[in-house]
PDB file of N, CA and C in Angstrom:
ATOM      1  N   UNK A   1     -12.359 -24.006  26.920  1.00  0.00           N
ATOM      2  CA  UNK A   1     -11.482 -24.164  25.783  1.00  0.00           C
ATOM      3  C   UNK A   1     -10.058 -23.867  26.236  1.00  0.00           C
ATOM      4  N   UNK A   2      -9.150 -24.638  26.397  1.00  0.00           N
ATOM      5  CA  UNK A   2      -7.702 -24.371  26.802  1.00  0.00           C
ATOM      6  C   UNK A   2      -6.704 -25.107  25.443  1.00  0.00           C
ATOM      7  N   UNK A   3      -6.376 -23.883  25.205  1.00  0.00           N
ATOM      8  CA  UNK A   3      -5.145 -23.818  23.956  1.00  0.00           C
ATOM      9  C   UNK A   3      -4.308 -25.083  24.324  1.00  0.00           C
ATOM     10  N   UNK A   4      -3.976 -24.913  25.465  1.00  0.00           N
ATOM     11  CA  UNK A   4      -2.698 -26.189  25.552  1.00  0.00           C
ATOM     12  C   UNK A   4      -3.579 -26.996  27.082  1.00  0.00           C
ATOM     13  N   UNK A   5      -3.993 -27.905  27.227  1.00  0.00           N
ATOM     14  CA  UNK A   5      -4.066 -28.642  28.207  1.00  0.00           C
ATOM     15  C   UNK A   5      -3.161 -29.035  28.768  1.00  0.00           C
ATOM     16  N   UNK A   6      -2.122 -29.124  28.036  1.00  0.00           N
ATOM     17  CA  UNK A   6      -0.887 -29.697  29.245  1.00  0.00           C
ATOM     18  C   UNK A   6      -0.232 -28.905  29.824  1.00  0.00           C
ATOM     19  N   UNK A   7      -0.812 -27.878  29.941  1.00  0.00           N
ATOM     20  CA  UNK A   7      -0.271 -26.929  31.048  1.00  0.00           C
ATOM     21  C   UNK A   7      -2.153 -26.513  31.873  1.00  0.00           C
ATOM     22  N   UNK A   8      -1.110 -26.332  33.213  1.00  0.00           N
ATOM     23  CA  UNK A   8      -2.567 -26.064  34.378  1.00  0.00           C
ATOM     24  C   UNK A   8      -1.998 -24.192  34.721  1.00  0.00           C
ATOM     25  N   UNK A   9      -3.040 -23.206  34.196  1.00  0.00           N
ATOM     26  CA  UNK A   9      -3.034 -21.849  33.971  1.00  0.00           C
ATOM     27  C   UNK A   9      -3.244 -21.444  35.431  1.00  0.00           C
ATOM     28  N   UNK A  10      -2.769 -20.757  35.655  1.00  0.00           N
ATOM     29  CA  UNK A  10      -2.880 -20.101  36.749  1.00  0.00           C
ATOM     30  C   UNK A  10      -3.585 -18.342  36.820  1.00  0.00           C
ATOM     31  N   UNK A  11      -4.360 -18.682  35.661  1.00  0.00           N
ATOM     32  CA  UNK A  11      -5.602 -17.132  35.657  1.00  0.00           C
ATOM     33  C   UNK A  11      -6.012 -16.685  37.092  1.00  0.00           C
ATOM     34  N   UNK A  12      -6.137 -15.688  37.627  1.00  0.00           N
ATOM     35  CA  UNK A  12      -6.778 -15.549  38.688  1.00  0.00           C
ATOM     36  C   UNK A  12      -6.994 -13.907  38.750  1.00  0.00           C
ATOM     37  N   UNK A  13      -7.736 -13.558  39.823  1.00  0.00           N
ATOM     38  CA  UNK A  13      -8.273 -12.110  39.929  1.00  0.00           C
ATOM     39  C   UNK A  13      -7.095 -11.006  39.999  1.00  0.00           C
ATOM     40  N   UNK A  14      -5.622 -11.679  40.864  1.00  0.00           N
ATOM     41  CA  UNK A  14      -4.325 -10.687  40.385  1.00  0.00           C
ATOM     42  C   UNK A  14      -3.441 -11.880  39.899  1.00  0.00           C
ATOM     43  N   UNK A  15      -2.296 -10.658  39.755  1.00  0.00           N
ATOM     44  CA  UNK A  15      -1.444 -11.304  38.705  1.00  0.00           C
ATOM     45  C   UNK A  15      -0.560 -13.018  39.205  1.00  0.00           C
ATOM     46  N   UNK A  16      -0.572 -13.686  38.607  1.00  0.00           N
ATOM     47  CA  UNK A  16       0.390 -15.163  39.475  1.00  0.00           C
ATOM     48  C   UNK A  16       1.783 -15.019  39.172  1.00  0.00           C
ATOM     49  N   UNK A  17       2.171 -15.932  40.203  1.00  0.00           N
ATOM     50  CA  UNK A  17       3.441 -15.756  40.601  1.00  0.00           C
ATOM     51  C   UNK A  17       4.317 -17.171  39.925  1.00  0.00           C
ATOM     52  N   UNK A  18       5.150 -16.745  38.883  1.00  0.00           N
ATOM     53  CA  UNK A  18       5.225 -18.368  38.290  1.00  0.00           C
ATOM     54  C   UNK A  18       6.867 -18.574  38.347  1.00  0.00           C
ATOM     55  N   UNK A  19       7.201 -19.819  39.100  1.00  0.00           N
ATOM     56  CA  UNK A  19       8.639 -19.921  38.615  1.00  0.00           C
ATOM     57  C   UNK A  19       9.230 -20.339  37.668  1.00  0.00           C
ATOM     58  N   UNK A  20      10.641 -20.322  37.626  1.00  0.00           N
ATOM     59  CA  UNK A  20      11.388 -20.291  36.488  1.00  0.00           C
ATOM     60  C   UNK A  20      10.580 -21.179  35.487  1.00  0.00           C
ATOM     61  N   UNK A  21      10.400 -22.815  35.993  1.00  0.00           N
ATOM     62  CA  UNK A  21      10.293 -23.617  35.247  1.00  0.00           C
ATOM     63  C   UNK A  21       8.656 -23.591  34.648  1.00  0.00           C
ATOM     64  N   UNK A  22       7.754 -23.185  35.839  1.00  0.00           N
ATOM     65  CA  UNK A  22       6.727 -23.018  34.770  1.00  0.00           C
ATOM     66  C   UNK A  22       6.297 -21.900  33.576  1.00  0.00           C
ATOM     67  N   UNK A  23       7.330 -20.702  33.614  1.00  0.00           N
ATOM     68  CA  UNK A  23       7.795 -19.843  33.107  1.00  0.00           C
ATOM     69  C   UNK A  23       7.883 -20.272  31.243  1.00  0.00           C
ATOM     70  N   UNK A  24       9.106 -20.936  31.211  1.00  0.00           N
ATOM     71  CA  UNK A  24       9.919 -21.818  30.614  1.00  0.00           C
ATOM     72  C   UNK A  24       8.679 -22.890  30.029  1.00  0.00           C
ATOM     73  N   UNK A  25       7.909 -23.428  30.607  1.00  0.00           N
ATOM     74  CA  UNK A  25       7.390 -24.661  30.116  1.00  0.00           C
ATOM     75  C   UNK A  25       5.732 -23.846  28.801  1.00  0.00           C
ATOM     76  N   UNK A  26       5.887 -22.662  29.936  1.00  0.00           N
ATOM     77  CA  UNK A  26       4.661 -21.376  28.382  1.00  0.00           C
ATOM     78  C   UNK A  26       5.024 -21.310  27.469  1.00  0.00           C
ATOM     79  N   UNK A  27       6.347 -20.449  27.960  1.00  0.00           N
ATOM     80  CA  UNK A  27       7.197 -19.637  26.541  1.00  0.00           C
ATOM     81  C   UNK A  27       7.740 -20.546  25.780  1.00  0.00           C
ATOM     82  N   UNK A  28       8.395 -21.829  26.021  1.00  0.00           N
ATOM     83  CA  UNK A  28       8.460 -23.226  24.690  1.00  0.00           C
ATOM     84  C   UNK A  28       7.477 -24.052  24.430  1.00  0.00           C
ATOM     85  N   UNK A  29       6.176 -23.658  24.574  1.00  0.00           N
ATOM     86  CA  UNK A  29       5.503 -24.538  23.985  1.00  0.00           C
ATOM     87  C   UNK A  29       5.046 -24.108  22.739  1.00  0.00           C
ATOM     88  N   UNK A  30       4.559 -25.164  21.846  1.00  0.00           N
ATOM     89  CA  UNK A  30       4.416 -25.022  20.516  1.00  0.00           C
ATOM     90  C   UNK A  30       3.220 -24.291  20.307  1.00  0.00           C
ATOM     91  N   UNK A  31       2.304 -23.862  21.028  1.00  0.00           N
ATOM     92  CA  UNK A  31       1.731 -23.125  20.740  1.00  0.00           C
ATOM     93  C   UNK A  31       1.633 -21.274  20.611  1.00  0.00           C
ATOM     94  N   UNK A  32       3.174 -21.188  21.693  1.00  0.00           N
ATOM     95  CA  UNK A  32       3.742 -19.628  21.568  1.00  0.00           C
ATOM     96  C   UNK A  32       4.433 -19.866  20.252  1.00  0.00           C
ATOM     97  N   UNK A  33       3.841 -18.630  19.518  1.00  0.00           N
ATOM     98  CA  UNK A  33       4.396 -17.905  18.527  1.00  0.00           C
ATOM     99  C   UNK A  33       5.841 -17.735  18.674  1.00  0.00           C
ATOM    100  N   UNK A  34       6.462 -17.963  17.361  1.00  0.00           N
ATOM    101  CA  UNK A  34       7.913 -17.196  17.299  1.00  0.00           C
ATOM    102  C   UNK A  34       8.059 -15.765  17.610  1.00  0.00           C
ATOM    103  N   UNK A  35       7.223 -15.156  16.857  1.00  0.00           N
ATOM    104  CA  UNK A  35       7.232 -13.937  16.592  1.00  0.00           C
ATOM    105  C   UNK A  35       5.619 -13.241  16.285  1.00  0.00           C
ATOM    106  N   UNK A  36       5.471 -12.324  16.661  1.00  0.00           N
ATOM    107  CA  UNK A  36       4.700 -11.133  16.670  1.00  0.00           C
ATOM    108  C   UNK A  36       4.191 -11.015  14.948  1.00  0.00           C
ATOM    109  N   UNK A  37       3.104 -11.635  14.755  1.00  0.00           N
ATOM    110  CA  UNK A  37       2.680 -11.180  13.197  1.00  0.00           C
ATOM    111  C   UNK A  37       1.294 -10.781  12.869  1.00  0.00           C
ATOM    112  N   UNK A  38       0.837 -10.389  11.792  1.00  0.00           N
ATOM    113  CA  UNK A  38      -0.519 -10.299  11.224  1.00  0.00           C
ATOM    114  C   UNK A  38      -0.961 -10.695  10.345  1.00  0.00           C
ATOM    115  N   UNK A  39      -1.873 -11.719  10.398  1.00  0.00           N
ATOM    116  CA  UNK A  39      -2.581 -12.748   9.022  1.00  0.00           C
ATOM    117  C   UNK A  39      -3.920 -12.282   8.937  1.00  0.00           C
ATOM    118  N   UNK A  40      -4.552 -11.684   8.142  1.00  0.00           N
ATOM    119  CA  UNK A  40      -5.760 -11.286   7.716  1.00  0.00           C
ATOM    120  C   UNK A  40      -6.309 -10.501   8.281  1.00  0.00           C
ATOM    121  N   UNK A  41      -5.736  -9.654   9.373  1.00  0.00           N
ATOM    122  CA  UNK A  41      -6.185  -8.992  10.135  1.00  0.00           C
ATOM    123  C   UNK A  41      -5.821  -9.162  11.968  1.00  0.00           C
ATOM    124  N   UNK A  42      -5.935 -10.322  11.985  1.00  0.00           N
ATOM    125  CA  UNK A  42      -5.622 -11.140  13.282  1.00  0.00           C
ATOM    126  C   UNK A  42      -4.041 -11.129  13.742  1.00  0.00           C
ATOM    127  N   UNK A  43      -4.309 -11.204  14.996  1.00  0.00           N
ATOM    128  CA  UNK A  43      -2.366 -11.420  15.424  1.00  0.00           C
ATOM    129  C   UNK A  43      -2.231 -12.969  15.622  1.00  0.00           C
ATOM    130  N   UNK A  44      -0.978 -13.966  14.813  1.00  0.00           N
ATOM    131  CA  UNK A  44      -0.490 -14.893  14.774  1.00  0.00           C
ATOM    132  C   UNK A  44      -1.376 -15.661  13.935  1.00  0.00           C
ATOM    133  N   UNK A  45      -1.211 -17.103  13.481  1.00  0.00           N
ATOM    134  CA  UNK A  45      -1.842 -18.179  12.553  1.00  0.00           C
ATOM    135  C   UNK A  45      -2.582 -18.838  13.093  1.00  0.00           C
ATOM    136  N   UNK A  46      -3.065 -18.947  14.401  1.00  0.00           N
ATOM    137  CA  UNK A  46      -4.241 -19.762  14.961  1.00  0.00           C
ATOM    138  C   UNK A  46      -4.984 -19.977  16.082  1.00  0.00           C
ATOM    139  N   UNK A  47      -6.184 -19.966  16.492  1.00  0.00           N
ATOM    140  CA  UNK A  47      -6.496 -19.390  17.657  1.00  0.00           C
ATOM    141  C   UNK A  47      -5.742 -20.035  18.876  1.00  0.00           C
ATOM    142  N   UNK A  48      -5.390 -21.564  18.550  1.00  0.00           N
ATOM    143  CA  UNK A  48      -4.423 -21.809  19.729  1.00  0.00           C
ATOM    144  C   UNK A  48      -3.578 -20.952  20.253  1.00  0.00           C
ATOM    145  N   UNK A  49      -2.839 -20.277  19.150  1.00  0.00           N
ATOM    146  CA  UNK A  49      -1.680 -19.387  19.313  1.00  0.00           C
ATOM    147  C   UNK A  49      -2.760 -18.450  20.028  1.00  0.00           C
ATOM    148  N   UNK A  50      -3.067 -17.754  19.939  1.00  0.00           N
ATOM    149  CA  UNK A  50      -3.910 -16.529  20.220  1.00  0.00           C
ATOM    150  C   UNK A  50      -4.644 -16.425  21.542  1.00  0.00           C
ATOM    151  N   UNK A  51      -5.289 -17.897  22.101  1.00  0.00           N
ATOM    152  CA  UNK A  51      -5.474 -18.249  23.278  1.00  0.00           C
ATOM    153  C   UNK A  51      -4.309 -18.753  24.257  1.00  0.00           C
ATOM    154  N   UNK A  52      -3.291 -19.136  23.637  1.00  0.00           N
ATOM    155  CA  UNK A  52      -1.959 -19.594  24.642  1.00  0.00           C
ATOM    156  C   UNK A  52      -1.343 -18.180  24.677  1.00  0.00           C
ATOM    157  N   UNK A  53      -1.115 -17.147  24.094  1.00  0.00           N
ATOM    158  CA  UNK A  53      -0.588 -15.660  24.736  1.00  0.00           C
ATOM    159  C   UNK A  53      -1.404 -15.097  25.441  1.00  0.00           C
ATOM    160  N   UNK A  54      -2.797 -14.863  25.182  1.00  0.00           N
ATOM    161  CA  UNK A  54      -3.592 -14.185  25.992  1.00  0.00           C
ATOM    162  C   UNK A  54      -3.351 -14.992  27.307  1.00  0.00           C
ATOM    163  N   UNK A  55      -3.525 -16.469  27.465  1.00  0.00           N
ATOM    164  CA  UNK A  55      -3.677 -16.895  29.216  1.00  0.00           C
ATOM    165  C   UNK A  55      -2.140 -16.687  29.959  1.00  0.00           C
ATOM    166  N   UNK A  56      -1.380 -16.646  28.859  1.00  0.00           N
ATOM    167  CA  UNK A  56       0.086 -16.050  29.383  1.00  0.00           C
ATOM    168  C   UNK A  56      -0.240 -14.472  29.863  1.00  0.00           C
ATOM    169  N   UNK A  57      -0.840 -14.005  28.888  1.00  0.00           N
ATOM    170  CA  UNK A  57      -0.969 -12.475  29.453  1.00  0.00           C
ATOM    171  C   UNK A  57      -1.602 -12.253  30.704  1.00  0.00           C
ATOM    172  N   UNK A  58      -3.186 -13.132  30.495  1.00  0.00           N
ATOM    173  CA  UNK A  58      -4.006 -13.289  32.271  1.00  0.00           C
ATOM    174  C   UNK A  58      -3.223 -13.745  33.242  1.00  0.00           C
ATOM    175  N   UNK A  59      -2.374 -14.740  32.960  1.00  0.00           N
ATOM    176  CA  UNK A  59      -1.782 -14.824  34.492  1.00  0.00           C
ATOM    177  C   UNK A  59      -0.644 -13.633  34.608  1.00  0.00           C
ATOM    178  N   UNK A  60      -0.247 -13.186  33.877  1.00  0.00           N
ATOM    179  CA  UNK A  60       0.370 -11.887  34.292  1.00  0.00           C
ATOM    180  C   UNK A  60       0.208 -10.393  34.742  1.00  0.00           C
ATOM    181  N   UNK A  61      -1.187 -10.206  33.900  1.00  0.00           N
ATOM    182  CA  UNK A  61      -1.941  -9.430  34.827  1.00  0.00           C
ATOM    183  C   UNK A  61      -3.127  -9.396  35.470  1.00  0.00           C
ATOM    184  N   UNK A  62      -3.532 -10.601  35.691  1.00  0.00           N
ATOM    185  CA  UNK A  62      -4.732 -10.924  36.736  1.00  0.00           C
ATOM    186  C   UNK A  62      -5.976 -10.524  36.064  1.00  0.00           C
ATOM    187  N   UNK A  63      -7.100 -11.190  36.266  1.00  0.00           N
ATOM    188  CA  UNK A  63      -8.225 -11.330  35.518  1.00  0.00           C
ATOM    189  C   UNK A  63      -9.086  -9.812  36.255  1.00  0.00           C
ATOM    190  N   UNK A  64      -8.670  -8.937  37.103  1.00  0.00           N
ATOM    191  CA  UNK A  64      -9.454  -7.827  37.483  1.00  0.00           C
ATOM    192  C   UNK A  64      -8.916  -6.734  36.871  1.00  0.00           C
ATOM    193  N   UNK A  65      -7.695  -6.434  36.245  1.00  0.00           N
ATOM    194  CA  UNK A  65      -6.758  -5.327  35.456  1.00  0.00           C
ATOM    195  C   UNK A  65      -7.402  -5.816  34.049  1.00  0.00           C
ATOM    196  N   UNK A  66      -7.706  -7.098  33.310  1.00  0.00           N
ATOM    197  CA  UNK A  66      -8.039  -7.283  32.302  1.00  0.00           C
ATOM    198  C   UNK A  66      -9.279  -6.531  32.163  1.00  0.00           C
ATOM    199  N   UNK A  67      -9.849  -7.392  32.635  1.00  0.00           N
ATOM    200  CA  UNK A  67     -11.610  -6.961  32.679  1.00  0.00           C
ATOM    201  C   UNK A  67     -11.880  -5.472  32.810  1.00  0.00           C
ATOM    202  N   UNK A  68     -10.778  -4.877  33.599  1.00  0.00           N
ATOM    203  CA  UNK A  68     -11.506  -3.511  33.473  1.00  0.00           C
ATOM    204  C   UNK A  68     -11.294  -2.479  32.410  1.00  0.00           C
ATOM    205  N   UNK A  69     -10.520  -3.181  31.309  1.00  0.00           N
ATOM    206  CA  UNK A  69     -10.667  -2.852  29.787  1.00  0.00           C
ATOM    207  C   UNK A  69     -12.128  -2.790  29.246  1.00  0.00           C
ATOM    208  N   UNK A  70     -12.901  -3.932  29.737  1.00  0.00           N
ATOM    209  CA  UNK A  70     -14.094  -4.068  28.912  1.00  0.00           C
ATOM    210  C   UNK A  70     -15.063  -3.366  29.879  1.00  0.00           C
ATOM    211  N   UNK A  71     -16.267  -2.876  29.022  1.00  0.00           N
ATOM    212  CA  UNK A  71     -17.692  -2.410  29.835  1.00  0.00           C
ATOM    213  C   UNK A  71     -18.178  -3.549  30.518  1.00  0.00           C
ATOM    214  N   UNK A  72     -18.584  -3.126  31.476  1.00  0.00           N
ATOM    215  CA  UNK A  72     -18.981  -3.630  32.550  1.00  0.00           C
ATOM    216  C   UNK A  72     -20.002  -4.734  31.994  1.00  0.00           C
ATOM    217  N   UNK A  73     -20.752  -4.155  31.274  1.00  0.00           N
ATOM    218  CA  UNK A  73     -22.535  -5.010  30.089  1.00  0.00           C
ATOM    219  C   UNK A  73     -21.598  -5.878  29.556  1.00  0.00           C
ATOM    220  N   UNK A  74     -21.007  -5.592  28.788  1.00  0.00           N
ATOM    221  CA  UNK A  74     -19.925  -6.576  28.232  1.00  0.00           C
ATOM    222  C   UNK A  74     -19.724  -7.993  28.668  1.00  0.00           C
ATOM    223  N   UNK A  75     -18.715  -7.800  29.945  1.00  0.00           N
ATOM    224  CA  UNK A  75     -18.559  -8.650  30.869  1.00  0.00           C
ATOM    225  C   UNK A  75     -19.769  -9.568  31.309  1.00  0.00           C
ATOM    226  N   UNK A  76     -21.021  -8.732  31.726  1.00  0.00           N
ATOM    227  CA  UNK A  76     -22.243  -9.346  32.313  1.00  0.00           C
ATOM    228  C   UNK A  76     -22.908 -10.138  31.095  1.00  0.00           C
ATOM    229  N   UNK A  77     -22.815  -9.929  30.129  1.00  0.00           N
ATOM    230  CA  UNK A  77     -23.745 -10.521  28.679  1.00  0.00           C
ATOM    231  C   UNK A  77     -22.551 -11.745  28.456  1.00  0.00           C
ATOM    232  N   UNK A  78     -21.381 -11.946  28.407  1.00  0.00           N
ATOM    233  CA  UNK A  78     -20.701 -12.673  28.015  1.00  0.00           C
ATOM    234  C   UNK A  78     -20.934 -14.044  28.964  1.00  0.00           C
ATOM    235  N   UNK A  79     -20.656 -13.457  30.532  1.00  0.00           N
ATOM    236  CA  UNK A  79     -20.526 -14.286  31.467  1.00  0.00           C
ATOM    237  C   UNK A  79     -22.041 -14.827  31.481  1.00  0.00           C
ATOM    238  N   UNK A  80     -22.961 -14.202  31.092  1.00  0.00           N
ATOM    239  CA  UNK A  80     -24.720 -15.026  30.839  1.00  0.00           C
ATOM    240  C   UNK A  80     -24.857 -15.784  29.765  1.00  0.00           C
ATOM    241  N   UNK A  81     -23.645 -15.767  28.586  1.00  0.00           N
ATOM    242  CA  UNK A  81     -24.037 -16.118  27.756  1.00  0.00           C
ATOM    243  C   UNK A  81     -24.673 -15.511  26.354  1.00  0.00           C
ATOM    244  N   UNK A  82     -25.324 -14.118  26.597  1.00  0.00           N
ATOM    245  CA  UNK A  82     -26.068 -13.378  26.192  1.00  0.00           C
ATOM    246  C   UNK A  82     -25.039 -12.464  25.048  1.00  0.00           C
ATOM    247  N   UNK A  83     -26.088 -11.777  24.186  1.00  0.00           N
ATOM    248  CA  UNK A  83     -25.311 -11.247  23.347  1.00  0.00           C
ATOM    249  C   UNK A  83     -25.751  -9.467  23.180  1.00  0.00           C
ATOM    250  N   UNK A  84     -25.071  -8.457  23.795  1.00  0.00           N
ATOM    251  CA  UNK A  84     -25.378  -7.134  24.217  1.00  0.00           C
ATOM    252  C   UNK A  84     -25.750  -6.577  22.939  1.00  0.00           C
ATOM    253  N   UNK A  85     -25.199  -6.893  21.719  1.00  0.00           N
ATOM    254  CA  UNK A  85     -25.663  -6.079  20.354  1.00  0.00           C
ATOM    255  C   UNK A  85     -26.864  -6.618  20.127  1.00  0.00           C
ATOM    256  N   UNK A  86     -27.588  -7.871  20.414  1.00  0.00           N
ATOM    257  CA  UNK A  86     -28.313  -8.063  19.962  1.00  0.00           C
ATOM    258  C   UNK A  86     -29.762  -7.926  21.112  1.00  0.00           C
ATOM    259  N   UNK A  87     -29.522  -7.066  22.035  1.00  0.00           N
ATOM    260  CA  UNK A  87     -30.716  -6.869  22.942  1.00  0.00           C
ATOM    261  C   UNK A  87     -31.679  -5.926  22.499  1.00  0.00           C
TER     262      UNK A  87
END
């Protein structure tokens, strides 16, 4: 599922290194938020929005600093497919 296809993400295990222009081509696309908000609970109006900051966020801090937010089971049930509350 990629929020914006017309951009090629540069997620990886550390953080990427992006220049000016692909910089520039994240932060104006229509799927970044103006601004920082809360609708029903959620941050911004739509999961596009919500998936185009987060892969801005992964390529900034690399998919091994992320992950080690979450439990480890977590990670392993997601990446299987599987669902840990419901074992």
């Amino acid at each position: 599922m990629n929020p914006s296809p017309d951009i090629i993400w540069k997620i990886s295990d550390e953080p990427a290194s992006l220049d000016r222009a692909e910089f520039w081509a994240r932060y104006r696309h229509a799927n970044m938020p103006e601004k920082f908000e809360a609708i029903q609970g959620k941050l911004f109006w739509s999961d596009e929005q919500r998936l185009h900051v987060l892969a801005m966020l992964l390529e900034a801090v690399g998919l091994r600093r992320a992950l080690a937010l979450c439990p480890v089971e977590t990670v392993r049930a997601a990446v299987e497919g599987n669902n840990p509350a419901s074992s």
